[in-house]
Protein backbone atom coordinates (compact mmCIF):
# COMPACT_ATOMS: atom_id res chain seq x y z
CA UNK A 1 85.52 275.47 185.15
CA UNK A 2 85.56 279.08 184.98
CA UNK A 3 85.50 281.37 187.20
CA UNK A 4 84.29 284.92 188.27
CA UNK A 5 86.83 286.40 190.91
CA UNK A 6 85.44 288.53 193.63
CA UNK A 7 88.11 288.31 195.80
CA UNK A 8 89.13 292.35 196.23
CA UNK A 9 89.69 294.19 199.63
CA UNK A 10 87.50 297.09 198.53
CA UNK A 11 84.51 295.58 197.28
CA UNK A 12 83.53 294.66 193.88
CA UNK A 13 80.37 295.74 191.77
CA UNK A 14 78.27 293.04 190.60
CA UNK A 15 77.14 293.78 187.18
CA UNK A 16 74.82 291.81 184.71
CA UNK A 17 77.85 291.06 182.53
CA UNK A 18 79.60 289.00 185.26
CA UNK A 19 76.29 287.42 186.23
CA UNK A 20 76.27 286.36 182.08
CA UNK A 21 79.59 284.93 182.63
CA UNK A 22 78.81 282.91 185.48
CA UNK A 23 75.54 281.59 184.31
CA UNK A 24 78.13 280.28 180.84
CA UNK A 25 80.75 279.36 183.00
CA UNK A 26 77.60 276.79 184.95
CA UNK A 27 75.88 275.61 181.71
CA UNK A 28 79.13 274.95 179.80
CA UNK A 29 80.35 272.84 182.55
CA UNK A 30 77.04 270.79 183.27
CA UNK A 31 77.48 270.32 179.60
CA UNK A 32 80.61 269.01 179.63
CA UNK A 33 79.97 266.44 182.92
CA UNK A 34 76.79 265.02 181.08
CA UNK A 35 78.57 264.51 177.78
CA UNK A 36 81.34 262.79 179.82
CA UNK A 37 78.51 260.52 181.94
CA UNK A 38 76.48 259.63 179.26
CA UNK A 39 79.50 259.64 176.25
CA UNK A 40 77.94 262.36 173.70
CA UNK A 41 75.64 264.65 172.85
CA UNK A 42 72.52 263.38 173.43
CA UNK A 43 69.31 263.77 173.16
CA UNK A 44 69.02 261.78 176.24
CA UNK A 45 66.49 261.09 179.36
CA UNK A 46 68.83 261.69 182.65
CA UNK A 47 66.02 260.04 184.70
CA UNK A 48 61.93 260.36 185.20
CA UNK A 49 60.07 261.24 182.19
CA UNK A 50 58.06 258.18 182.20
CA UNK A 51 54.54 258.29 181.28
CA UNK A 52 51.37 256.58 183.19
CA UNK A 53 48.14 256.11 181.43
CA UNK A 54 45.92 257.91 183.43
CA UNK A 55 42.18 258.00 181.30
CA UNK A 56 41.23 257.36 177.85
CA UNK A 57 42.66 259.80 175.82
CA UNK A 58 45.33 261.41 178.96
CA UNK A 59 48.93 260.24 180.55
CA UNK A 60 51.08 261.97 183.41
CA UNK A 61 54.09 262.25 182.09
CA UNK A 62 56.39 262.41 185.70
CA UNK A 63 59.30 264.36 186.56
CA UNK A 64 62.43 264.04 185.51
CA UNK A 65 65.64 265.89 183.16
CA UNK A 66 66.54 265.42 179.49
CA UNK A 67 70.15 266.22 177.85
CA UNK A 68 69.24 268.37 174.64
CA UNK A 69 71.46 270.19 172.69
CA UNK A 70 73.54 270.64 174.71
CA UNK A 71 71.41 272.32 178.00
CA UNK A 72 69.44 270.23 180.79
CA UNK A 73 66.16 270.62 180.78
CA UNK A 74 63.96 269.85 183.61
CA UNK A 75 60.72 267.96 183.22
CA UNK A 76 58.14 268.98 185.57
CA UNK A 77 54.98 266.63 186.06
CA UNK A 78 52.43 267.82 183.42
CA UNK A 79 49.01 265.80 181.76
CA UNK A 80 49.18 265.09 177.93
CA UNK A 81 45.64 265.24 176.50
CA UNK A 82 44.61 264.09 173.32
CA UNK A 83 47.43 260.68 173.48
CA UNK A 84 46.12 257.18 173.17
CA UNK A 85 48.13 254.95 174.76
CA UNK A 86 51.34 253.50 173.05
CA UNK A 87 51.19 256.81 170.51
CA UNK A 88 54.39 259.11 170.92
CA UNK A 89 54.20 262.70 170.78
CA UNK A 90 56.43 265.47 170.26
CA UNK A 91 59.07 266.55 172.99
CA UNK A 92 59.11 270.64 172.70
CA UNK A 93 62.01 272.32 174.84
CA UNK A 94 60.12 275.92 176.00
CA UNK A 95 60.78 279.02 177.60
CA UNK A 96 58.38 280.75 180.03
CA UNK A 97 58.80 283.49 182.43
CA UNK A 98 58.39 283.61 185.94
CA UNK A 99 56.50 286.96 187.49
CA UNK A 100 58.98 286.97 190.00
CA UNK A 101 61.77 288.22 187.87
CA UNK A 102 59.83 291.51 186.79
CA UNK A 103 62.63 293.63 187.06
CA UNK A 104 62.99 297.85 186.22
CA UNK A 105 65.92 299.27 184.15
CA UNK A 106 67.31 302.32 184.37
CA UNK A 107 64.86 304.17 182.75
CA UNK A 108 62.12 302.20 184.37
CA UNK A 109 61.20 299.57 181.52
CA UNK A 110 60.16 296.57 183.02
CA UNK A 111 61.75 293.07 181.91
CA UNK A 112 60.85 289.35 182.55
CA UNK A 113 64.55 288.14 184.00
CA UNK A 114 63.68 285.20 185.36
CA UNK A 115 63.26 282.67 182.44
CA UNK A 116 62.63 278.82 183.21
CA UNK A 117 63.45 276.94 180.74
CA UNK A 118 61.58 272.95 180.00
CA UNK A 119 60.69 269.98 178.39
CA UNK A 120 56.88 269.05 177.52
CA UNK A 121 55.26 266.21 175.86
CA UNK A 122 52.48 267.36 173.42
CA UNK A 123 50.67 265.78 170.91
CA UNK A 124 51.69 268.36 168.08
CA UNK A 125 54.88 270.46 167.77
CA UNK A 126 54.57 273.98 169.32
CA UNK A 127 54.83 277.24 167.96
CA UNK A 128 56.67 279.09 170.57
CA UNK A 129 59.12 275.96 171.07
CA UNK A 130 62.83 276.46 171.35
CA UNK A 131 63.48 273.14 169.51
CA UNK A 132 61.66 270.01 169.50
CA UNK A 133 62.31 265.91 168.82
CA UNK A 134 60.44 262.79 168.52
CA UNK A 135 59.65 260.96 171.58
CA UNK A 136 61.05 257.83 170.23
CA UNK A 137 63.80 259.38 169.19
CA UNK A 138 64.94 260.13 172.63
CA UNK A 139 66.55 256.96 174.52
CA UNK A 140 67.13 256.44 178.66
């Protein structure tokens, strides 16, 4: 795996570069442990994800990871409205930003920083989705 070496008597200075590297240096090797676990590329659900009819017309889909080109992506608990039960909907792989990581630059321009990146079950195919798949077409 690689590896950012801070090791230096007289300090080092942490710089958004070197926080780039480690953050490729994590993903590539997740990557590369998955692909090895579940033997290639995916798609494929890690564990969770299961769906419990709830009311006409609504399912819980629970908690849980899928392996999608290439990236984990966590599956928090969330209702799908509009499903009857047995249909399959769309799995959309999103980005959303969490206040917390407002941060200033330099010359005082805020950015979002911390992005959380996940999986959702929908009925239709999302605008603002990363990438998407069938639900069927993703195994356990």
């Amino acid at each position: 795996m690689n590896r950012l070496d801070t090791n230096f008597n007289r300090g080092f200075s942490l710089k958004s570069d070197d926080l780039r590297f480690i953050d490729s240096a994590v993903r590539l090797a997740m990557s590369d442990m998955v692909k090895a676990v579940i033997g290639g590329n995916g798609p494929k659900i890690l564990w969770g994800c299961t769906k419990r009819f709830e009311v006409q017309g609504s399912e819980i889909v629970e908690e849980g990871a899928i392996f999608f080109q290439d990236e984990i992506w966590h599956v928090y608990e969330h209702v799908v409205i509009g499903l009857d039960q047995g249909f399959y909907g769309w799995g959309n792989f999103i980005k959303e930003y969490d206040a917390a990581g407002t941060k200033l630059d330099a010359d005082l321009v805020s950015h979002q920083t911390y992005e959380v990146r996940k999986a959702i079950l929908s009925v239709d195919i999302l605008l603002d989705s990363i990438g998407y798949i069938g639900e069927s077409e993703v195994p356990r």
